[in-house]
N, C-alpha and C. Protein backbone atom coordinates (compact mmCIF):
# COMPACT_ATOMS: atom_id res chain seq x y z
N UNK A 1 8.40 14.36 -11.09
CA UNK A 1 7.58 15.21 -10.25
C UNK A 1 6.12 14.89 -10.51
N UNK A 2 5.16 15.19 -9.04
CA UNK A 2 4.10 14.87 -9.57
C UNK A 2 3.38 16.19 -9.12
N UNK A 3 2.20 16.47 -10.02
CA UNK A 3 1.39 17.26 -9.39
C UNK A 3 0.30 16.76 -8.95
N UNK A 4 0.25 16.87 -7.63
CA UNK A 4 -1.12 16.11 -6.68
C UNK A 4 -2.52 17.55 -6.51
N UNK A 5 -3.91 17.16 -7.04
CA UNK A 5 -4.89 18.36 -6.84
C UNK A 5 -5.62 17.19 -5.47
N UNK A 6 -6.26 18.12 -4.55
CA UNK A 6 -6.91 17.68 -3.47
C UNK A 6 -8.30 17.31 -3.59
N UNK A 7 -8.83 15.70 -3.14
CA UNK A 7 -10.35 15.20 -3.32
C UNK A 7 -10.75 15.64 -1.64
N UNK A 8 -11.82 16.22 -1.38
CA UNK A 8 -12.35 15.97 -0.46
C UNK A 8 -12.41 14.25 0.57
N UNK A 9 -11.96 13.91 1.72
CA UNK A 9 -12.72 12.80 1.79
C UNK A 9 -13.57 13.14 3.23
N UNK A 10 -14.76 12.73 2.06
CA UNK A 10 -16.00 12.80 2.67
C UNK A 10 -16.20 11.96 3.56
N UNK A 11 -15.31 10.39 4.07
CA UNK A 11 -15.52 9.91 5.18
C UNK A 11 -14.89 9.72 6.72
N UNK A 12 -14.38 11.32 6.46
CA UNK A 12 -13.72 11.60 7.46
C UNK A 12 -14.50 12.77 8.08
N UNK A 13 -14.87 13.05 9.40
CA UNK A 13 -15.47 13.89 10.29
C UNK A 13 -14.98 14.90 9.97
N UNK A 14 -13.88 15.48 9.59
CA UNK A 14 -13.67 16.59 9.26
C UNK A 14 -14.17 17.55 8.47
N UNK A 15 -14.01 18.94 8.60
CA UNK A 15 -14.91 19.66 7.68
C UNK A 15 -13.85 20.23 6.78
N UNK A 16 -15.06 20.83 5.52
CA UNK A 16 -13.69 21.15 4.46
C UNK A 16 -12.77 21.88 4.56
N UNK A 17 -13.14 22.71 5.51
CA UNK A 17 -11.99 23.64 5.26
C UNK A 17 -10.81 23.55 6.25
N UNK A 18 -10.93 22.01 6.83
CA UNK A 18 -9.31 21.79 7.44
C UNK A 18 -8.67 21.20 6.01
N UNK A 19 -7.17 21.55 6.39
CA UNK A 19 -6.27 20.35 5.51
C UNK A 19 -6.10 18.97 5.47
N UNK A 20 -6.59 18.21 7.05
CA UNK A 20 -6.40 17.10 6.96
C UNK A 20 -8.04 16.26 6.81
N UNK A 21 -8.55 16.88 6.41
CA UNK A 21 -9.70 15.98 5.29
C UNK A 21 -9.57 16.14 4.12
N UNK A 22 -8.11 16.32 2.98
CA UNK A 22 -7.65 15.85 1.63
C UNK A 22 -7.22 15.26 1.54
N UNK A 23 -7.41 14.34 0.56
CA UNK A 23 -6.33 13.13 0.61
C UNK A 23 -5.68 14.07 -0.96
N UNK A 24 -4.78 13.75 -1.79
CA UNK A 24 -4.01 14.01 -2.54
C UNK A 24 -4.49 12.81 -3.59
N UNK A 25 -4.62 13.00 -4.79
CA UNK A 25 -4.57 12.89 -6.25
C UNK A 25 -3.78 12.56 -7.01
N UNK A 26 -2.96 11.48 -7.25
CA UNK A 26 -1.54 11.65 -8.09
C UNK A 26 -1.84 11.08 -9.36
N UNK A 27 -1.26 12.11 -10.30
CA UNK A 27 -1.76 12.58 -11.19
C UNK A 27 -0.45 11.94 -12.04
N UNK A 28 -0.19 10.53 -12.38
CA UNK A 28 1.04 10.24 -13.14
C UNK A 28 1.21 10.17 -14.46
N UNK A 29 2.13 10.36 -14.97
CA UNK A 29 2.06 10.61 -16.36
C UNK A 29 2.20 8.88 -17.10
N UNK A 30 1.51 8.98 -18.18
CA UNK A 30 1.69 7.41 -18.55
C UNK A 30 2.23 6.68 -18.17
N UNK A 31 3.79 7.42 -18.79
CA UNK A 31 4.75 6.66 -18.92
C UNK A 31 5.17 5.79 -17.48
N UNK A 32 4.96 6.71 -16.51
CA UNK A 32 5.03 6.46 -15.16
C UNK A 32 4.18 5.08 -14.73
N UNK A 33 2.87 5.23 -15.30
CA UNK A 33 2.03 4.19 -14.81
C UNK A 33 2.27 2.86 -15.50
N UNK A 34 2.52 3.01 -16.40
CA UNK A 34 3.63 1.62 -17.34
C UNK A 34 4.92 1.26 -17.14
N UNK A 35 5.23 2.03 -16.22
CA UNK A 35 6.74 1.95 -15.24
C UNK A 35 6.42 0.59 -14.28
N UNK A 36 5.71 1.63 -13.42
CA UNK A 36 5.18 0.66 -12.72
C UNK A 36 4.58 -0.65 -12.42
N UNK A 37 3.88 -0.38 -13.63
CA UNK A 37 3.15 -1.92 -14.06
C UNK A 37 4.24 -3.11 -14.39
N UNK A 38 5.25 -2.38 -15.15
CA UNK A 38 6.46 -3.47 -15.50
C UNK A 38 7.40 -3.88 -14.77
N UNK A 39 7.78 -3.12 -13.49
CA UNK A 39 7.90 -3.00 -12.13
C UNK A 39 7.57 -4.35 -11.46
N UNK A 40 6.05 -3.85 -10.94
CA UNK A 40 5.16 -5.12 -10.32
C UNK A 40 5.35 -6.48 -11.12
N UNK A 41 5.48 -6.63 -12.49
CA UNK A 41 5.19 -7.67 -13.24
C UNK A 41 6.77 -8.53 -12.95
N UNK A 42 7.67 -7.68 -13.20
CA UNK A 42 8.94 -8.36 -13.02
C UNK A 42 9.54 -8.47 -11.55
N UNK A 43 9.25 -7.80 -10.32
CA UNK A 43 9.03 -8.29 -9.25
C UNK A 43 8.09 -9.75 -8.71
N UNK A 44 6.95 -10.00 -9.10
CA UNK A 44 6.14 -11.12 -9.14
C UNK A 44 7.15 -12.10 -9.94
N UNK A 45 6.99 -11.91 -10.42
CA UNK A 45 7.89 -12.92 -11.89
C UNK A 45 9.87 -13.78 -10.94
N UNK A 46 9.95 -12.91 -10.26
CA UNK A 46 11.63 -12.73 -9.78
C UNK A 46 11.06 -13.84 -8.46
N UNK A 47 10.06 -13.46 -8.14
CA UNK A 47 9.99 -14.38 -6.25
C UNK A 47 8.46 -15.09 -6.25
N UNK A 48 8.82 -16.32 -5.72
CA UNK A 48 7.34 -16.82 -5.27
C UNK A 48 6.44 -15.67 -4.66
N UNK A 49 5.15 -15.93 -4.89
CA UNK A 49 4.33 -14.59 -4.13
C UNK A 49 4.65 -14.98 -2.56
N UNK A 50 4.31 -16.33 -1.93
CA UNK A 50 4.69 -16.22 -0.52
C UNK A 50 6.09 -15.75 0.20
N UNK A 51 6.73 -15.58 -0.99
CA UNK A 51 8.04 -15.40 -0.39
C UNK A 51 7.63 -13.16 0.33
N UNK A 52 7.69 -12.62 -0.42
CA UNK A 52 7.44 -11.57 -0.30
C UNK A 52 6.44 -10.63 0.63
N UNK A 53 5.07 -11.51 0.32
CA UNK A 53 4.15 -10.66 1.35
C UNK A 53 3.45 -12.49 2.17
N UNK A 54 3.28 -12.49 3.36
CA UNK A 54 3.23 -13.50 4.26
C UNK A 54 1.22 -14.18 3.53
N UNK A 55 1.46 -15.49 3.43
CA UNK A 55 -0.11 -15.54 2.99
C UNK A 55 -1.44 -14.87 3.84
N UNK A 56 -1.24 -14.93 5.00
CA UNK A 56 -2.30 -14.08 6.07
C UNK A 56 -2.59 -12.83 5.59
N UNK A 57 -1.59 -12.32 4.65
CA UNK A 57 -1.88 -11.12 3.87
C UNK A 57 -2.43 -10.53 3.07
N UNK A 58 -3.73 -10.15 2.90
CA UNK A 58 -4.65 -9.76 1.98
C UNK A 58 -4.85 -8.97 1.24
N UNK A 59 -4.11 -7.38 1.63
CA UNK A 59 -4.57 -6.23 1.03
C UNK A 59 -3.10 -6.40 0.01
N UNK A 60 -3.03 -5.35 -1.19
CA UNK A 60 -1.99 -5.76 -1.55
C UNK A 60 -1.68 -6.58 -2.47
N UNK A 61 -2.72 -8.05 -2.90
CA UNK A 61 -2.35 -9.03 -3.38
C UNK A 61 -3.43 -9.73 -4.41
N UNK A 62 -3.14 -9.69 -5.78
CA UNK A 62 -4.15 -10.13 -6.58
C UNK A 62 -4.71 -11.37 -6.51
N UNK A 63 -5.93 -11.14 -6.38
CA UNK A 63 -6.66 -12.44 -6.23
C UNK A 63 -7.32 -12.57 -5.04
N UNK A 64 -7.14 -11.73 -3.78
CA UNK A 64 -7.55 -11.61 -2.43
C UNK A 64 -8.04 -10.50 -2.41
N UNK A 65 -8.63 -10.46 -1.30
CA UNK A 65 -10.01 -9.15 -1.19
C UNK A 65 -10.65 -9.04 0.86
N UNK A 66 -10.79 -8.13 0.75
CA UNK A 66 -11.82 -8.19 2.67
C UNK A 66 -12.40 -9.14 2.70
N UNK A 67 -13.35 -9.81 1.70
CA UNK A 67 -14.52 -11.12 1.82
C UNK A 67 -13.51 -12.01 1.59
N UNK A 68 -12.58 -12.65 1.36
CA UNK A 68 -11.67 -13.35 1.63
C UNK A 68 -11.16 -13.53 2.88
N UNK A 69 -10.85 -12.24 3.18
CA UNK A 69 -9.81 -12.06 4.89
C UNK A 69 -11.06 -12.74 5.35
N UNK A 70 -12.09 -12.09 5.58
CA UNK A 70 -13.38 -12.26 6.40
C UNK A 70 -13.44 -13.60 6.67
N UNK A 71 -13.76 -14.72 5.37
CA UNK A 71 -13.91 -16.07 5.06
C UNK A 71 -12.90 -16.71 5.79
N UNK A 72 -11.74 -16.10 5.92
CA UNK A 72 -10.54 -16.91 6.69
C UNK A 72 -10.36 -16.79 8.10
N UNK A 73 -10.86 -15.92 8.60
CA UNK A 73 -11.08 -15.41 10.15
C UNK A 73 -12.33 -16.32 10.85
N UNK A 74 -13.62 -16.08 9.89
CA UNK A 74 -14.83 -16.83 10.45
C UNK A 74 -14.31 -18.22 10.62
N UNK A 75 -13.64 -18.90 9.52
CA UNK A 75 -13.41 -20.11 9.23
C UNK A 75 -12.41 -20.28 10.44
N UNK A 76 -11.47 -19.72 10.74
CA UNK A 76 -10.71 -19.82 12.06
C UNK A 76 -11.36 -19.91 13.64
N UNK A 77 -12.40 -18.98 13.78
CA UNK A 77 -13.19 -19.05 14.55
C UNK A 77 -14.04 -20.52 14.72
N UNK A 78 -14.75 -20.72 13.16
CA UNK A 78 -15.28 -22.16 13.79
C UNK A 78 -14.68 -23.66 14.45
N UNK A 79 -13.30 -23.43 13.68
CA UNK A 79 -12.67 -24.42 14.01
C UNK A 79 -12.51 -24.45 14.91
N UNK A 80 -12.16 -23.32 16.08
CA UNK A 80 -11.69 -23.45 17.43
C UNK A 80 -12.95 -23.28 18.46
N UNK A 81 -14.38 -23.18 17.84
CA UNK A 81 -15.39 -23.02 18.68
C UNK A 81 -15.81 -24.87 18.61
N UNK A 82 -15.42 -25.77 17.10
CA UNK A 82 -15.51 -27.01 17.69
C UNK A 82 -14.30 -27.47 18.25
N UNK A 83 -13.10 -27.14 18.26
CA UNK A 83 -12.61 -27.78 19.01
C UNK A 83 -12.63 -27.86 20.74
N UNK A 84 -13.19 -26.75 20.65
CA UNK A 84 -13.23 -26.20 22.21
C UNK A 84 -12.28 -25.26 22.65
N UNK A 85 -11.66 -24.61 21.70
CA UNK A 85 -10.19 -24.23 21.91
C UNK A 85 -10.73 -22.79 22.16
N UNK A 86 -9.58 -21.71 23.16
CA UNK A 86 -9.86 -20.26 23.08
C UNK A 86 -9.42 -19.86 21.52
N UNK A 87 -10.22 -18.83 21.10
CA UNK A 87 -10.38 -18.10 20.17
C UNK A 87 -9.87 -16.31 20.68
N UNK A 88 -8.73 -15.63 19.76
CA UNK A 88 -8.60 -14.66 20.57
C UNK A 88 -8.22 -13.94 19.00
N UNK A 89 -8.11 -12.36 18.63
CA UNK A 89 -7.96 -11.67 17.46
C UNK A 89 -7.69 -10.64 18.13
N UNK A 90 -6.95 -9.83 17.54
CA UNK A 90 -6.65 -8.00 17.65
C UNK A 90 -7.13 -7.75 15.57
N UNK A 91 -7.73 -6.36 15.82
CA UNK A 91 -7.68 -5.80 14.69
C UNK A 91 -7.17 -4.26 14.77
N UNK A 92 -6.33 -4.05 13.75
CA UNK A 92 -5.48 -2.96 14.11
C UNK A 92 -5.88 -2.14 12.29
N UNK A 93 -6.68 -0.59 12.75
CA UNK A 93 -6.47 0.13 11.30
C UNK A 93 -5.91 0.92 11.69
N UNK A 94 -4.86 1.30 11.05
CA UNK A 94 -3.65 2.08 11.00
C UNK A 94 -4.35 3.47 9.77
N UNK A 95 -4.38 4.51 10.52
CA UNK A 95 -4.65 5.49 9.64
C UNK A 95 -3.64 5.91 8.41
N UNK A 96 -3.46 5.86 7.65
CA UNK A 96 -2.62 6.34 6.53
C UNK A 96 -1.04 5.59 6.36
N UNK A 97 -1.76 3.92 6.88
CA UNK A 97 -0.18 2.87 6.87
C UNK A 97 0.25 2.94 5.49
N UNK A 98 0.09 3.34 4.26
CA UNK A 98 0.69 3.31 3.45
C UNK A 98 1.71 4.58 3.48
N UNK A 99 0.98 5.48 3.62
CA UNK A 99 1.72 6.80 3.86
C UNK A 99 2.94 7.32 4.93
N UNK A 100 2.80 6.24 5.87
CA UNK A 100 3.83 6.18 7.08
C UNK A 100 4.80 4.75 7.09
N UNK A 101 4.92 4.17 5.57
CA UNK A 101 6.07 3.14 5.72
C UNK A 101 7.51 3.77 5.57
N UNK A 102 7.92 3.49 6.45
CA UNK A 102 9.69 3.18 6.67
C UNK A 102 10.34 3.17 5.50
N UNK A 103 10.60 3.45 4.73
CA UNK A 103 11.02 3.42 3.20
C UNK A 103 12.26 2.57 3.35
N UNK A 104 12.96 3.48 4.15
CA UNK A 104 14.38 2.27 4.70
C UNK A 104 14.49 1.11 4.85
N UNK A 105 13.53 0.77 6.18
CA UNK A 105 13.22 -0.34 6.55
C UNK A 105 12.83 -1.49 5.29
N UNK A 106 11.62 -1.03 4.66
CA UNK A 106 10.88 -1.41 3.66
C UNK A 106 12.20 -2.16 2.14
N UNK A 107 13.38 -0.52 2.11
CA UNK A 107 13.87 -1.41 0.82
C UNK A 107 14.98 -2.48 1.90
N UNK A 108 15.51 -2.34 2.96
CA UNK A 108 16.56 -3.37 3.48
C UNK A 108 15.68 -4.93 3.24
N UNK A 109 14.66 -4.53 3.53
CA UNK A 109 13.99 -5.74 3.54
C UNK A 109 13.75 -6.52 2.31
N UNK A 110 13.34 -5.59 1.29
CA UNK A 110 13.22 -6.01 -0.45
C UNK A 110 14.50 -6.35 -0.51
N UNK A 111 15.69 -5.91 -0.49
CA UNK A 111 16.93 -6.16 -0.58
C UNK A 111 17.77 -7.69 -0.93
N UNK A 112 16.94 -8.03 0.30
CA UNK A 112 17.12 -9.31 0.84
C UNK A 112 16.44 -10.66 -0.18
N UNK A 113 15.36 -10.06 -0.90
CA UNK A 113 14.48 -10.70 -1.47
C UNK A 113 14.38 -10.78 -2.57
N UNK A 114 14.79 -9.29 -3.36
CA UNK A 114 14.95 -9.61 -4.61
C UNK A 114 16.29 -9.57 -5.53
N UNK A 115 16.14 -9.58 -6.64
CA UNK A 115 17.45 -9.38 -7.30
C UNK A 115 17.84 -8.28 -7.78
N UNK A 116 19.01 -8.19 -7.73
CA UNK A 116 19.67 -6.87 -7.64
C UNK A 116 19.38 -5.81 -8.37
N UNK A 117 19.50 -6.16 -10.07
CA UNK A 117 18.73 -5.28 -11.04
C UNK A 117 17.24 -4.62 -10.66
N UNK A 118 16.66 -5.16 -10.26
CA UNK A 118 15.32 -5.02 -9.65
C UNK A 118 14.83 -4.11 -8.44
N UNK A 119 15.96 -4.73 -7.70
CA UNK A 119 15.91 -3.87 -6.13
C UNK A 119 16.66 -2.23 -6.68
N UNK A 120 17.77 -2.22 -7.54
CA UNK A 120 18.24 -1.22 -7.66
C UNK A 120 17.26 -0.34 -8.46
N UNK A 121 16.46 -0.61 -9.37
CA UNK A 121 15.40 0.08 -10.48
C UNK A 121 14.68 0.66 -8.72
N UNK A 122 13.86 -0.44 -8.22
CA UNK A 122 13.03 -0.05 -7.06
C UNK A 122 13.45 1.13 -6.45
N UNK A 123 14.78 1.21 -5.83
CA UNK A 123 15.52 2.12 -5.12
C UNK A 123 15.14 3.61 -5.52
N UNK A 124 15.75 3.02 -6.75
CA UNK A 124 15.87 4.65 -7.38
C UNK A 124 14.48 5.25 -7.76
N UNK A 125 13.48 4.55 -7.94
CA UNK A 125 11.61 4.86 -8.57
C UNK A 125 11.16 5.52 -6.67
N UNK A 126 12.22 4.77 -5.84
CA UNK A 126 11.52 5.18 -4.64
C UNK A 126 12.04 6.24 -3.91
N UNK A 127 13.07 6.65 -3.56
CA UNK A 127 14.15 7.87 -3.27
C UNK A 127 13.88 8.94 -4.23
N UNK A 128 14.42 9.80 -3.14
CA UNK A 128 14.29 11.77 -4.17
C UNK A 128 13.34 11.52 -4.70
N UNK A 129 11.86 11.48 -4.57
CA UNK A 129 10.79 11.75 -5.49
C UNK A 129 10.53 12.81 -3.95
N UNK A 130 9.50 13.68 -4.89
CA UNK A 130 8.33 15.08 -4.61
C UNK A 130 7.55 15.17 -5.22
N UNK A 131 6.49 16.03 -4.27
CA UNK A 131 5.65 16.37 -5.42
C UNK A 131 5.17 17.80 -5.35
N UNK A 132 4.34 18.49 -5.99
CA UNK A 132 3.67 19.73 -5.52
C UNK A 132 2.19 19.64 -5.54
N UNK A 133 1.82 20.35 -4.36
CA UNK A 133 0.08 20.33 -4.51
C UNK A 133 -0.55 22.00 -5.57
N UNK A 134 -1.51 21.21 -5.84
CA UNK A 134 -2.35 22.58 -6.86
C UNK A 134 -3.27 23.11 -5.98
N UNK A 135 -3.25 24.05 -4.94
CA UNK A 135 -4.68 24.31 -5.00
C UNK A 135 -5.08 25.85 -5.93
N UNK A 136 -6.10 25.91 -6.67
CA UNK A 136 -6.70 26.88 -7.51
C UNK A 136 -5.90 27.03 -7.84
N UNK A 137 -5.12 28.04 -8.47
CA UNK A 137 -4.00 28.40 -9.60
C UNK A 137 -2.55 28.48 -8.61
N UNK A 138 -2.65 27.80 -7.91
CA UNK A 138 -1.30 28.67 -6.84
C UNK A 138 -0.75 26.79 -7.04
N UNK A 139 0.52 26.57 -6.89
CA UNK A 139 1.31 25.68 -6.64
C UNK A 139 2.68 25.60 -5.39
N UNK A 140 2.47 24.31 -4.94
CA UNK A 140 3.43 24.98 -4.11
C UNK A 140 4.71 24.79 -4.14
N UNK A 141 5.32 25.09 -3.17
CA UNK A 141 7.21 24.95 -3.79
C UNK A 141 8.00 23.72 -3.46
């Protein structure tokens, strides 16, 4: 279980006293965050990195960053402004895409990719979890 307390985010138009300008706080206990870490480490370790997340993929992935993406887009652009070629992009921000993945979808797909011991630890770190929010002394159910 986790207990999540609410940060303001301040870069959202909203004012404070709606609910949907909090983002949530998770508040994990060590042990949890060394879970995880050993998690990630033995996932990396199990699959090539391209195998898993596609190289075009930036967020997500150590060693890559926005000024990276950026560098690879401009650099795409010039090439096709000398070749003469059309140049065309969509950019898509998805408000709260972490918060709205498919969990299903998401492990069929790990499934496929990693090894079993691994995918099964994943499964279970990812299913039946909750949490409760704090606000001021009240918790909820």
């Amino acid at each position: 279980m986790e207990i999540l307390s609410g940060d303001h985010d301040s870069q959202t138009r909203q004012t404070p006293a709606t609910t949907n300008s909090y983002r949530p706080i998770s508040l994990l206990l060590l042990l949890s965050k060394i879970f995880e870490r050993l998690l990630i480490t033995r996932t990396h370790a199990a699959m090539p990195k391209d195998e898993l997340l596609p190289l075009h993929q930036f967020g997500f992935r150590e060693g890559h960053s926005t000024i990276h993406q950026c560098h690879r887009i401009v650099n795409h652009i010039m090439d096709s402004l000398e070749e003469k070629k059309m140049c065309a992009s969509m950019f898509l921000d998805i408000e709260q895409a972490f918060d709205k993945v498919w969990h299903q979808g998401l492990l069929y797909k790990l499934r496929k990719k990693l090894p079993d011991q691994i995918f099964l630890i994943l499964n279970s770190h990812i299913n039946d979890r909750y949490f409760q929010v704090k606000t001021e002394n009240a918790l909820s159910q």
